[in-house]
N, C-alpha and C. Protein backbone atom coordinates (compact mmCIF):
# COMPACT_ATOMS: atom_id res chain seq x y z
N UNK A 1 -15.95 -6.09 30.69
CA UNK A 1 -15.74 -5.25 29.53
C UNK A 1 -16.82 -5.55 28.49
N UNK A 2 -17.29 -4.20 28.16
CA UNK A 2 -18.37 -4.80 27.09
C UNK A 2 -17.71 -5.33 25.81
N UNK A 3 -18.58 -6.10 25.50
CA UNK A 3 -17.82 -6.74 23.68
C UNK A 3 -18.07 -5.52 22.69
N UNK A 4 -17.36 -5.75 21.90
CA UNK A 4 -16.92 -4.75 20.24
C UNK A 4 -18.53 -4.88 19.71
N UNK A 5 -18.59 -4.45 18.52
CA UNK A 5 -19.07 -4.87 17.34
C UNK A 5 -19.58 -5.89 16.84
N UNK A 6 -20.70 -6.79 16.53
CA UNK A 6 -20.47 -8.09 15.77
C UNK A 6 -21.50 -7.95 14.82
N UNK A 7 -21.54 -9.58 13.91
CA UNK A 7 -22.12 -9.46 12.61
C UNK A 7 -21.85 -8.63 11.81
N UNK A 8 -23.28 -8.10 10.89
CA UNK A 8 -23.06 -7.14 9.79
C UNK A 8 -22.43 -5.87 10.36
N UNK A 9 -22.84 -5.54 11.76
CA UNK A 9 -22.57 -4.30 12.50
C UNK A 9 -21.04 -3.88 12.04
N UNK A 10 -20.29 -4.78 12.97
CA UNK A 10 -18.89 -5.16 12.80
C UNK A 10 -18.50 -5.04 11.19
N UNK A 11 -18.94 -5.63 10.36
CA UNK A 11 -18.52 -5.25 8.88
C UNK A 11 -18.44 -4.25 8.34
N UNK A 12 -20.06 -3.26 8.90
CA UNK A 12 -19.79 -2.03 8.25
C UNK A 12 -19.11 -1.23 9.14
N UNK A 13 -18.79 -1.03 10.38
CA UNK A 13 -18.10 -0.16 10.98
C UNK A 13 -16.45 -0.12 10.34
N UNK A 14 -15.70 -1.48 10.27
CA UNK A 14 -14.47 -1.96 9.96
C UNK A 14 -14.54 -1.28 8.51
N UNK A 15 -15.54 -1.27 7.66
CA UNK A 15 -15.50 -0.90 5.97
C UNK A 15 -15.05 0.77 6.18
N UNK A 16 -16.34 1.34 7.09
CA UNK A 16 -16.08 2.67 7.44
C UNK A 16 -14.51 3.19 7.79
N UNK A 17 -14.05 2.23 8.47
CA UNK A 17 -12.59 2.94 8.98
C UNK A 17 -11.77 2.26 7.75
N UNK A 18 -11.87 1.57 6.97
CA UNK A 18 -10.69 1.36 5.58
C UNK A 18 -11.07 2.24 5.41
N UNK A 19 -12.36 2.91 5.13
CA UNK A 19 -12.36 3.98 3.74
C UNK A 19 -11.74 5.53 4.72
N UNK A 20 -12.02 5.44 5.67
CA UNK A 20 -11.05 6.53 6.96
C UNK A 20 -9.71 6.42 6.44
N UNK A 21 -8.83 5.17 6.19
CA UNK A 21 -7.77 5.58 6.47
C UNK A 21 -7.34 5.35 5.03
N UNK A 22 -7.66 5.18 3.74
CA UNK A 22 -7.67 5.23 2.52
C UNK A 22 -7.47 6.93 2.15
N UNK A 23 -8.41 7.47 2.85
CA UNK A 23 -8.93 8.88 2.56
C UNK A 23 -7.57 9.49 3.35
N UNK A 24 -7.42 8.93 4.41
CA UNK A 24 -5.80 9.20 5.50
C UNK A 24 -4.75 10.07 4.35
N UNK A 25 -4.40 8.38 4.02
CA UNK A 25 -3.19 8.37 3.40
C UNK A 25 -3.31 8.93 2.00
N UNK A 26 -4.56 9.14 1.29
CA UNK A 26 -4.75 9.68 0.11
C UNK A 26 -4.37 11.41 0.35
N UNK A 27 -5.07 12.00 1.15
CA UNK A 27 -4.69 13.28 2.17
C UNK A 27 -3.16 13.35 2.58
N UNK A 28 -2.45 12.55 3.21
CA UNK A 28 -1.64 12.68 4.26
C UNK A 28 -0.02 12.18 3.05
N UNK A 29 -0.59 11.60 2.50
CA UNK A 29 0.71 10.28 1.87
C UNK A 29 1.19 10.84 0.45
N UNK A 30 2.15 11.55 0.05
CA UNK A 30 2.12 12.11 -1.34
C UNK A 30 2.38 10.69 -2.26
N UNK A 31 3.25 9.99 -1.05
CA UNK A 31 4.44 8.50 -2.17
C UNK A 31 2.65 8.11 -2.78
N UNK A 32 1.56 7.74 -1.85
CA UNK A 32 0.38 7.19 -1.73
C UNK A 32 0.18 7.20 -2.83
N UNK A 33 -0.32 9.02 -2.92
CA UNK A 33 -0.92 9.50 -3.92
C UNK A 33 -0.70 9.33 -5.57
N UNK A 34 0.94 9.05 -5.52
CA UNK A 34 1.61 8.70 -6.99
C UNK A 34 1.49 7.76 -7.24
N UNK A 35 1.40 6.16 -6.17
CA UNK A 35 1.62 5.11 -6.30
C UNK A 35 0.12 4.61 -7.09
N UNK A 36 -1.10 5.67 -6.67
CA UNK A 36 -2.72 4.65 -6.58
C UNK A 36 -2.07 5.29 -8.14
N UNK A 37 -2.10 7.08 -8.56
CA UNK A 37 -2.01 7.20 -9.75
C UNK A 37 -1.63 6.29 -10.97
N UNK A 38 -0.23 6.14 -10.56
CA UNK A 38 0.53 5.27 -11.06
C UNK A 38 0.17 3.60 -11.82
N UNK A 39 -0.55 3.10 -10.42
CA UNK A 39 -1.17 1.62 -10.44
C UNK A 39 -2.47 1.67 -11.85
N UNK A 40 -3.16 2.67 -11.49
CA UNK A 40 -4.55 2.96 -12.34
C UNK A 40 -3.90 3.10 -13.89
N UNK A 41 -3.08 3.99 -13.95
CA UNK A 41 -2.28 4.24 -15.36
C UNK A 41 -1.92 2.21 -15.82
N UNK A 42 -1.13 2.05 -14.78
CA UNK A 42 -0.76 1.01 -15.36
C UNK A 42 -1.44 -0.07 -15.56
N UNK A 43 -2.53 -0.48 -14.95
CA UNK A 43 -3.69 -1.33 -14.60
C UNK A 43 -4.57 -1.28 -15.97
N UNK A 44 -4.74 -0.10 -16.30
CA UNK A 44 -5.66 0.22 -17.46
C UNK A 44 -4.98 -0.11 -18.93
N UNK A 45 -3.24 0.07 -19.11
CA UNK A 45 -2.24 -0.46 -20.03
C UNK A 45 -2.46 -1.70 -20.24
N UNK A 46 -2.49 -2.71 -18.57
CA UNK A 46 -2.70 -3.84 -18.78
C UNK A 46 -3.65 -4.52 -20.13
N UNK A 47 -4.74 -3.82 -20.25
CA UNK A 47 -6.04 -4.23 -21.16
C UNK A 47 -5.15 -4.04 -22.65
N UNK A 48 -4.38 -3.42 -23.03
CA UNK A 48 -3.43 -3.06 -24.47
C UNK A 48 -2.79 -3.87 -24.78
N UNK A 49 -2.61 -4.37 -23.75
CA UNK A 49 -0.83 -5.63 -23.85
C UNK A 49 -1.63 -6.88 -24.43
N UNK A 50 -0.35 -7.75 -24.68
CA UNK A 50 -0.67 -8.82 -25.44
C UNK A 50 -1.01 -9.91 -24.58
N UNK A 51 -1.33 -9.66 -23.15
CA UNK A 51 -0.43 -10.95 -22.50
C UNK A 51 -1.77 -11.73 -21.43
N UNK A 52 -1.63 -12.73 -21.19
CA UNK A 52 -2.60 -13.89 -20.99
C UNK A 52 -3.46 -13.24 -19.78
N UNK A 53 -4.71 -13.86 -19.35
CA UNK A 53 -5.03 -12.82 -18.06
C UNK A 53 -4.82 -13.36 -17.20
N UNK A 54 -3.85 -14.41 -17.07
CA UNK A 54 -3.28 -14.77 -15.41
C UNK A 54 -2.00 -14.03 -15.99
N UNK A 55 -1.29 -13.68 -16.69
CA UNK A 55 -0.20 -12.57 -16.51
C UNK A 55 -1.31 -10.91 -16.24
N UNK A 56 -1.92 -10.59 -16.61
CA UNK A 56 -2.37 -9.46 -16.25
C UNK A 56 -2.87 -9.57 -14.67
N UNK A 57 -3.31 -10.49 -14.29
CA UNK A 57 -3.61 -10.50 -12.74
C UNK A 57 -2.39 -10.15 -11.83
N UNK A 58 -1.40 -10.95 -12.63
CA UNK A 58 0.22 -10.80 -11.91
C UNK A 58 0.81 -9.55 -12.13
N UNK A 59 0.52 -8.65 -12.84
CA UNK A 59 1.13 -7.58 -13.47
C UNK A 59 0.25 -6.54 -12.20
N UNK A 60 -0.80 -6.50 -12.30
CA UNK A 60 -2.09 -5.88 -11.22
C UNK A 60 -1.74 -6.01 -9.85
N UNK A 61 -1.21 -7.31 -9.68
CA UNK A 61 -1.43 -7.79 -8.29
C UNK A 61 -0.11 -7.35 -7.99
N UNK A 62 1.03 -7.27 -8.28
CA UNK A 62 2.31 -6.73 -7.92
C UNK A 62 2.12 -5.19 -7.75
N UNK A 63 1.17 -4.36 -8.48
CA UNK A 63 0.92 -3.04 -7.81
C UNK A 63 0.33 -2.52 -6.72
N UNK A 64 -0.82 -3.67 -6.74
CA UNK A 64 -1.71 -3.95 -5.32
C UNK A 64 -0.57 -4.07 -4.19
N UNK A 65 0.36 -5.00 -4.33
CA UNK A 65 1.31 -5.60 -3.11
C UNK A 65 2.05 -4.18 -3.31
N UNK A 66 2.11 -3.01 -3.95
CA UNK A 66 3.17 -1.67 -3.60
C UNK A 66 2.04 -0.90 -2.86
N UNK A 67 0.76 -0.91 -3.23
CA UNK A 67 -0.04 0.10 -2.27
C UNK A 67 -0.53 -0.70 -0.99
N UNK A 68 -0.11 -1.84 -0.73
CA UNK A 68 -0.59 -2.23 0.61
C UNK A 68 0.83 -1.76 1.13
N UNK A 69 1.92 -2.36 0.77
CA UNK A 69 2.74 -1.65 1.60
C UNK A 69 3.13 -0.78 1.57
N UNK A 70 3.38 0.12 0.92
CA UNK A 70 3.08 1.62 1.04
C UNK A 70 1.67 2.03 2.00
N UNK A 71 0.83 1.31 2.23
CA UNK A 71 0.15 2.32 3.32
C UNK A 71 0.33 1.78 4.58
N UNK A 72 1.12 0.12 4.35
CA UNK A 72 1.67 -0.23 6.15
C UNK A 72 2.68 0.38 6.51
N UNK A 73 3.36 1.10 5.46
CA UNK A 73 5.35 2.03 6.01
C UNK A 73 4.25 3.34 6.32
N UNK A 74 3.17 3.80 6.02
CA UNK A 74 2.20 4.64 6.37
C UNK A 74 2.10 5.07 7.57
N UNK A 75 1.78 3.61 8.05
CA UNK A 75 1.07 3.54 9.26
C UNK A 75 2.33 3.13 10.10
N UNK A 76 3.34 2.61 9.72
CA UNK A 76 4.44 2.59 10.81
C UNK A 76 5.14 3.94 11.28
N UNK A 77 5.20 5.06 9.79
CA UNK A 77 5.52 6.46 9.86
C UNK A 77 4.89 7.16 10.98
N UNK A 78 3.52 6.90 10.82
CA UNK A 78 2.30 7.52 11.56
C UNK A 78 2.66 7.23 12.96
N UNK A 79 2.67 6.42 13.52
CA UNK A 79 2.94 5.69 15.02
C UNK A 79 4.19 6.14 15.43
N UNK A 80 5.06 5.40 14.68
CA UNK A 80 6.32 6.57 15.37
C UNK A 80 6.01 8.25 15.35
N UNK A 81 5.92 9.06 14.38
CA UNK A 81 6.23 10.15 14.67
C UNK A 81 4.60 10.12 15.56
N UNK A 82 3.99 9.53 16.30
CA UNK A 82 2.76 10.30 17.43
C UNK A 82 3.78 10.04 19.05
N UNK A 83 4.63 9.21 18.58
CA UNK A 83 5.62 8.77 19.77
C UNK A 83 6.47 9.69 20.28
N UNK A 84 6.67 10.82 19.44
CA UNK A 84 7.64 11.80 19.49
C UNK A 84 8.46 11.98 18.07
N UNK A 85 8.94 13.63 18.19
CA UNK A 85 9.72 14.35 16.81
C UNK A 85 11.12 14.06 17.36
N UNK A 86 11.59 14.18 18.29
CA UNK A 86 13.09 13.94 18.90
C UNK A 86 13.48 12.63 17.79
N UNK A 87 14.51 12.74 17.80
CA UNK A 87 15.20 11.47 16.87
C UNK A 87 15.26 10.54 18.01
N UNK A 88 15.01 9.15 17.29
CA UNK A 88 15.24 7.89 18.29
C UNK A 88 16.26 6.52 17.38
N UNK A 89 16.97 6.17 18.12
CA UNK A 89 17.00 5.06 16.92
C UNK A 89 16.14 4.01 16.71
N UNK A 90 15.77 3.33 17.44
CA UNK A 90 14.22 2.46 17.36
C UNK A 90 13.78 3.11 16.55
N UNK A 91 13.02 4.17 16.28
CA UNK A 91 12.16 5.02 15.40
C UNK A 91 12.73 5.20 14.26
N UNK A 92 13.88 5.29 14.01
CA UNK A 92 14.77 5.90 12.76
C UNK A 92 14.53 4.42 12.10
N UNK A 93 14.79 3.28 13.01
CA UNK A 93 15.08 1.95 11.78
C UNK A 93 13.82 1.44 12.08
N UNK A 94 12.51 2.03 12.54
CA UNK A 94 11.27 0.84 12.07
C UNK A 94 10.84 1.85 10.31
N UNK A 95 11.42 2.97 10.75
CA UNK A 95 11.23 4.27 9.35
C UNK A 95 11.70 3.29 8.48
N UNK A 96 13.05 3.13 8.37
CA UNK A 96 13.84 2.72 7.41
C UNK A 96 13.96 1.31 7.03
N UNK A 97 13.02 0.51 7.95
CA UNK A 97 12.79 -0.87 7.32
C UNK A 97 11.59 -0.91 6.80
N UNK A 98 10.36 0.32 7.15
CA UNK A 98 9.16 -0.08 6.78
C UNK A 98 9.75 0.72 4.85
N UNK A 99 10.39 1.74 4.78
CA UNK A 99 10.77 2.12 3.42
C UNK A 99 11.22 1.06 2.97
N UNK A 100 12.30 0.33 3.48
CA UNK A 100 12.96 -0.55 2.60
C UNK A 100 11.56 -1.76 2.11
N UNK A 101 10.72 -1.70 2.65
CA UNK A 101 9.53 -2.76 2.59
C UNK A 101 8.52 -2.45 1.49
N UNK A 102 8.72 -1.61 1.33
CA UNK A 102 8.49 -0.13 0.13
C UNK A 102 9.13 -0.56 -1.41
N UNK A 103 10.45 -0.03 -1.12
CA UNK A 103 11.52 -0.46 -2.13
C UNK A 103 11.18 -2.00 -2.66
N UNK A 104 11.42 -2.87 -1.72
CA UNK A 104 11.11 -4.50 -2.23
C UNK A 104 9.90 -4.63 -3.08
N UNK A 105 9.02 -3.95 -2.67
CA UNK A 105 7.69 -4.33 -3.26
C UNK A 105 7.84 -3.50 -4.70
N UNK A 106 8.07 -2.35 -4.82
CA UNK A 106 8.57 -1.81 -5.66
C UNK A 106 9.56 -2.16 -6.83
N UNK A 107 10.56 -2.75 -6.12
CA UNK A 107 11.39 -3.24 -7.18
C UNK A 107 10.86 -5.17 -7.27
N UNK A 108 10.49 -5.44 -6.69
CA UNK A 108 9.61 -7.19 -7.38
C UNK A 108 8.68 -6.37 -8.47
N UNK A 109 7.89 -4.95 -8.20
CA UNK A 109 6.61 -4.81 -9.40
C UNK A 109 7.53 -4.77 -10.76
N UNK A 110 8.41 -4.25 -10.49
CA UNK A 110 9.39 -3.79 -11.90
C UNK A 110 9.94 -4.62 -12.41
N UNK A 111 10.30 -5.95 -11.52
CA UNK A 111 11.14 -7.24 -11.87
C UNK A 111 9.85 -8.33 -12.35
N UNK A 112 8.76 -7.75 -12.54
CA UNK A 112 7.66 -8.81 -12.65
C UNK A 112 7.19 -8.06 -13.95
N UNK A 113 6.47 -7.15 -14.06
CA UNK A 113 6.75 -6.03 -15.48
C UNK A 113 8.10 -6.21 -16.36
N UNK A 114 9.19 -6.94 -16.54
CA UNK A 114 10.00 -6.37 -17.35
C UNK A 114 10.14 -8.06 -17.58
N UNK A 115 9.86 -9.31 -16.60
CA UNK A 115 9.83 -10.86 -16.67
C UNK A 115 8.93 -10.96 -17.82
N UNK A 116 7.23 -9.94 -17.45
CA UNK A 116 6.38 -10.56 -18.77
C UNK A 116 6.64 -10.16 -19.68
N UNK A 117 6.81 -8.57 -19.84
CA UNK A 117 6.49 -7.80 -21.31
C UNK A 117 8.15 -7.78 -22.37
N UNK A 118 8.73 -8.34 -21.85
CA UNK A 118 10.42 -8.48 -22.30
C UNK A 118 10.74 -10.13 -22.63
C-alpha cells in the first residue's frame, strides 16, 4: 500500500480539508451557523467586561468547546443519516447522545458565563 501524505505536504492537505468541512457545516449546519454567530458576538463582549484575561480565555474557550462539539454531533448526524433514512435505534441514540453532547457543552458555557460575570 502506498503511504499517505507526509511533512509540510501532509499539513497542507489536512488544513485544506478543516477548511472543507468548516465550509460543510457552515453550509449544511444551521445550529453551526448560530453557534460561530453567537461565539463572535460574545467573544468580542468579552473585550467590555471587567474581568481578568485568564477569565476571558475561560469565557472564549467554553464557546470554542460548543463549536467543536457541535461540529462532532455534525459529523455523527452526517454518518448516520449516509447509513440510511429508515429509522434505526443505534442511529436514533448515537443522534441523541451526540445532541445531548451539544446540550452539556452548552449548558457548562452558560454555567461558566453566569460563575464569572455574577
Amino acid at each position: 500500500m502506498k503511504p499517505g501524505k507526509t511533512g509540510i505536504a501532509r499539513i497542507f492537505y489536512a488544513t485544506r480539508y478543516s477548511i472543507k468541512g468548516l465550509q460543510a457545516a457552515w453550509i449544511n449546519e444551521a445550529a453551526f451557523r448560530q453557534e460561530v454567530v453567537l461565539a463572535i458576538l460574545l467573544t468580542v463582549t468579552t473585550f467590555f467586561l471587567s474581568v481578568t484575561e485568564l477569565e476571558r480565555v475561560v469565557l472564549v474557550g467554553c464557546l470554542v468547546l460548543v463549536l467543536l462539539t457541535e461540529l462532532l454531533n455534525s459529523a455523527i448526524e452526517a454518518v448516520v443519516d449516509r447509513i440510511g433514512e429508515e429509522w434505526n435505534e443505534l442511529s436514533g441514540r448515537a443522534k441523541d447522545i451526540g445532541s445531548a453532547a451539544v446540550f452539556v457543552a452548552l449548558s457548562f458555557s452558560a454555567l461558566t458565563w453566569a460563575i464569572i460575570l455574577l
